[in-house]
N, C-alpha and C. Protein backbone atom coordinates (compact mmCIF):
# COMPACT_ATOMS: atom_id res chain seq x y z
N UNK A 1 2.66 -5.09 1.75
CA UNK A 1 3.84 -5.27 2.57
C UNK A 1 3.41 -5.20 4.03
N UNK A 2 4.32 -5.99 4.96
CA UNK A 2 3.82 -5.96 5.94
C UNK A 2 4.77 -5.58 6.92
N UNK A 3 4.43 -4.23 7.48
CA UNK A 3 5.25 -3.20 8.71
C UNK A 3 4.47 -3.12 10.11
N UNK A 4 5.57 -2.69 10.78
CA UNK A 4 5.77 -2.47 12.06
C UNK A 4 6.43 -1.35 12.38
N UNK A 5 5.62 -0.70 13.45
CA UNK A 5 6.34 0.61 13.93
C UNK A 5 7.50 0.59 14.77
N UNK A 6 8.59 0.94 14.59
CA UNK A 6 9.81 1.50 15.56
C UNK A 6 9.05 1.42 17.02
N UNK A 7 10.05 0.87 18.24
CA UNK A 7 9.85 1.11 19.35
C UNK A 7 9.45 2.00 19.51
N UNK A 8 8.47 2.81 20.21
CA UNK A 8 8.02 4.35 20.52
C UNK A 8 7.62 5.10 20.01
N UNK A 9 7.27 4.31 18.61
CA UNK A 9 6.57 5.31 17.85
C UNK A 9 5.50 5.25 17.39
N UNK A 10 4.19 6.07 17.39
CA UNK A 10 3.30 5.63 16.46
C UNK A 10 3.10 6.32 15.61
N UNK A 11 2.57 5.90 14.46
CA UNK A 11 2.42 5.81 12.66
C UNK A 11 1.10 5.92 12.05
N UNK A 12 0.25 7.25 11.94
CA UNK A 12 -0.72 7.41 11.11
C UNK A 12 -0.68 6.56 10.14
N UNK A 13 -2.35 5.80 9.91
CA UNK A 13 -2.58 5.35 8.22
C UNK A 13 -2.09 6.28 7.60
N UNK A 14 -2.36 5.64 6.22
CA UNK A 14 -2.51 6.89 5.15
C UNK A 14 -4.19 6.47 4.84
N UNK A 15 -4.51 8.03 5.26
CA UNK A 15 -6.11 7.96 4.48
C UNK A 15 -7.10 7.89 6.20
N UNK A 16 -6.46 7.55 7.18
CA UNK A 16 -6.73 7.57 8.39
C UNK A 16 -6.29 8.04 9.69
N UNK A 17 -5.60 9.31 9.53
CA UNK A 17 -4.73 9.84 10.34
C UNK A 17 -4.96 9.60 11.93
N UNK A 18 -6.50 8.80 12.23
CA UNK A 18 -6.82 9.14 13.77
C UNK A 18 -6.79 7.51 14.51
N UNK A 19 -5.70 6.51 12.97
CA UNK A 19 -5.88 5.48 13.21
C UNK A 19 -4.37 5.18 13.39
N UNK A 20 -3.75 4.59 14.06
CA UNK A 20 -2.16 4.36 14.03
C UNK A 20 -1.26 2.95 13.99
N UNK A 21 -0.59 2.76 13.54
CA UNK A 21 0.30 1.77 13.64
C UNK A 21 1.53 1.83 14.71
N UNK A 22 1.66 0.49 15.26
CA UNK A 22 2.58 0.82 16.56
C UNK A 22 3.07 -0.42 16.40
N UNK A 23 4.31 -0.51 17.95
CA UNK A 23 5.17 -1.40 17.54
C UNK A 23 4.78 -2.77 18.15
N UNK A 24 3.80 -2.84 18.73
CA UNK A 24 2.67 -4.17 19.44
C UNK A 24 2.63 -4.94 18.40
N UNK A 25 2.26 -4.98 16.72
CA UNK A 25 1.72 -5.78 16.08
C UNK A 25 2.10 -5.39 14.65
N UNK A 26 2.73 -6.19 13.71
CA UNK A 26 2.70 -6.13 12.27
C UNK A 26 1.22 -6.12 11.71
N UNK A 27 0.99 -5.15 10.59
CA UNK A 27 0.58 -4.93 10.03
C UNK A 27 0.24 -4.92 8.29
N UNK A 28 -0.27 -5.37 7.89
CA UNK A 28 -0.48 -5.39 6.36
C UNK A 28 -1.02 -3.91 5.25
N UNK A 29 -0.13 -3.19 4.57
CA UNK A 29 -0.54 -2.09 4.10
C UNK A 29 0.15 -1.98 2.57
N UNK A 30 -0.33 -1.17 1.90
CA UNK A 30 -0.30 -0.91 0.78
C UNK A 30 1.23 -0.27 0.23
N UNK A 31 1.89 -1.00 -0.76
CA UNK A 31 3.07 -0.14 -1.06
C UNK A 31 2.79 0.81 -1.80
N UNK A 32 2.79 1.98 -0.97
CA UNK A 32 2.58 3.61 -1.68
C UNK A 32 3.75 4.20 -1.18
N UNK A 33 3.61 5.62 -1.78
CA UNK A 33 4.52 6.21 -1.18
C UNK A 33 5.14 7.18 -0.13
N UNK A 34 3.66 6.68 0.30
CA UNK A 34 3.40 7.10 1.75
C UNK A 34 4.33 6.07 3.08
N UNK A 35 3.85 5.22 2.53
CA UNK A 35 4.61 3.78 3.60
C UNK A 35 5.70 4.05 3.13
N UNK A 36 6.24 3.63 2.04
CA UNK A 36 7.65 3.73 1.75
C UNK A 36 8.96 5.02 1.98
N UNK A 37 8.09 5.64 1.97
CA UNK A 37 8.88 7.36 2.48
C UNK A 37 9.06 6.66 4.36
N UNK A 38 7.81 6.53 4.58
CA UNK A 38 7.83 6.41 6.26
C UNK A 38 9.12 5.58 6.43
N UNK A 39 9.13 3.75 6.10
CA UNK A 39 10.13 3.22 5.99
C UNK A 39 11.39 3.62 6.04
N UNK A 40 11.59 4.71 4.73
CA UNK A 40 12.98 5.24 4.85
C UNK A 40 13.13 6.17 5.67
N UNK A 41 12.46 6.49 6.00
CA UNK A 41 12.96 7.64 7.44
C UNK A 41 13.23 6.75 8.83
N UNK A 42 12.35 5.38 8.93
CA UNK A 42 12.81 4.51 9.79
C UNK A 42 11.80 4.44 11.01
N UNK A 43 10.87 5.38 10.64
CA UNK A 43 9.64 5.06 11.85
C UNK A 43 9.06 3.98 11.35
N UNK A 44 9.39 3.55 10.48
CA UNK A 44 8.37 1.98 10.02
C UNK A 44 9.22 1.03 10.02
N UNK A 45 9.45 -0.42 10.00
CA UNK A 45 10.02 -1.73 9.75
C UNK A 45 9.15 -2.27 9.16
N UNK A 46 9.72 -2.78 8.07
CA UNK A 46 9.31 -3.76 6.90
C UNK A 46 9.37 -4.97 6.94
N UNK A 47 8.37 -5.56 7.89
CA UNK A 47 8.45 -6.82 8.55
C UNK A 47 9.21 -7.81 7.49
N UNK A 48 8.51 -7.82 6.27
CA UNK A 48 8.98 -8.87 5.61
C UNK A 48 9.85 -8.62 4.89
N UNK A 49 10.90 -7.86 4.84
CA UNK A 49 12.40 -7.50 4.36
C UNK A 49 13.40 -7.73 5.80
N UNK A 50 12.72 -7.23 6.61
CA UNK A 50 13.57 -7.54 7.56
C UNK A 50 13.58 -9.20 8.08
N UNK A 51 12.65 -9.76 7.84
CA UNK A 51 12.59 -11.37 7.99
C UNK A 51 13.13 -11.81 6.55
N UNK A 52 13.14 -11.79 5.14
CA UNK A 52 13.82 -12.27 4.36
C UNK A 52 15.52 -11.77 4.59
N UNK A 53 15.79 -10.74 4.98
CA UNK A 53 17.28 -10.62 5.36
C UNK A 53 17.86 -11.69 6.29
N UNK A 54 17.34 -11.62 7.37
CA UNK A 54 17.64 -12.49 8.18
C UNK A 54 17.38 -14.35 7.53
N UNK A 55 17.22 -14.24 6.81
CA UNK A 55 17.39 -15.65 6.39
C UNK A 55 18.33 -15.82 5.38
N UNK A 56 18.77 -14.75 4.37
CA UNK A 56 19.20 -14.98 3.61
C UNK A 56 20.80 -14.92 4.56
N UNK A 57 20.98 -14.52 5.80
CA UNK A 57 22.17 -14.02 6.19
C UNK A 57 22.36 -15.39 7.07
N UNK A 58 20.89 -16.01 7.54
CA UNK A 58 21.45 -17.39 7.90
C UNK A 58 21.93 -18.59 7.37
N UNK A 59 21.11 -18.22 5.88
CA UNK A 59 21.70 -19.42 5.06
C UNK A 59 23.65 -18.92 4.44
N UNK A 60 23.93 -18.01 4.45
CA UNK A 60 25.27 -17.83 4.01
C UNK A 60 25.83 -18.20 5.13
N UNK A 61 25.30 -17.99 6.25
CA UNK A 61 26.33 -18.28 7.43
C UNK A 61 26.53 -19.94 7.64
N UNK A 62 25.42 -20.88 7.02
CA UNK A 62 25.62 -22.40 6.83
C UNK A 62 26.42 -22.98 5.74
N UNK A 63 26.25 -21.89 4.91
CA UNK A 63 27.86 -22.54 3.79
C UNK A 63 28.81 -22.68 4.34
């Protein structure tokens, strides 16, 4: 899956704590449940859920 950090925040790997994810650049990482906990707390964006939403909300809006 591929995330992005919240404005202002940065985001330890998992397995690399001295390495971080920020909100400059999407990223490609492993669905564990490390990422996915992060996600739901909301320091992470789920690039590609948040880009399939947005499409699926543009195509209803063209019906």
């Amino acid at each position: 899956m591929k995330v992005q950090a919240a404005p202002g925040i940065q985001v330890p790997k998992e397995d690399q704590p001295r390495e971080f994810i920020t909100s400059a650049c999407a990223v490609e990482v492993p669905r564990s449940a490390y990422y996915l906990r992060i996600v739901a707390d909301g320091d992470l964006i789920d690039v590609d859920a948040a880009a399939s939403a947005k499409s699926s909300v543009k195509a209803k809006g063209d019906a």
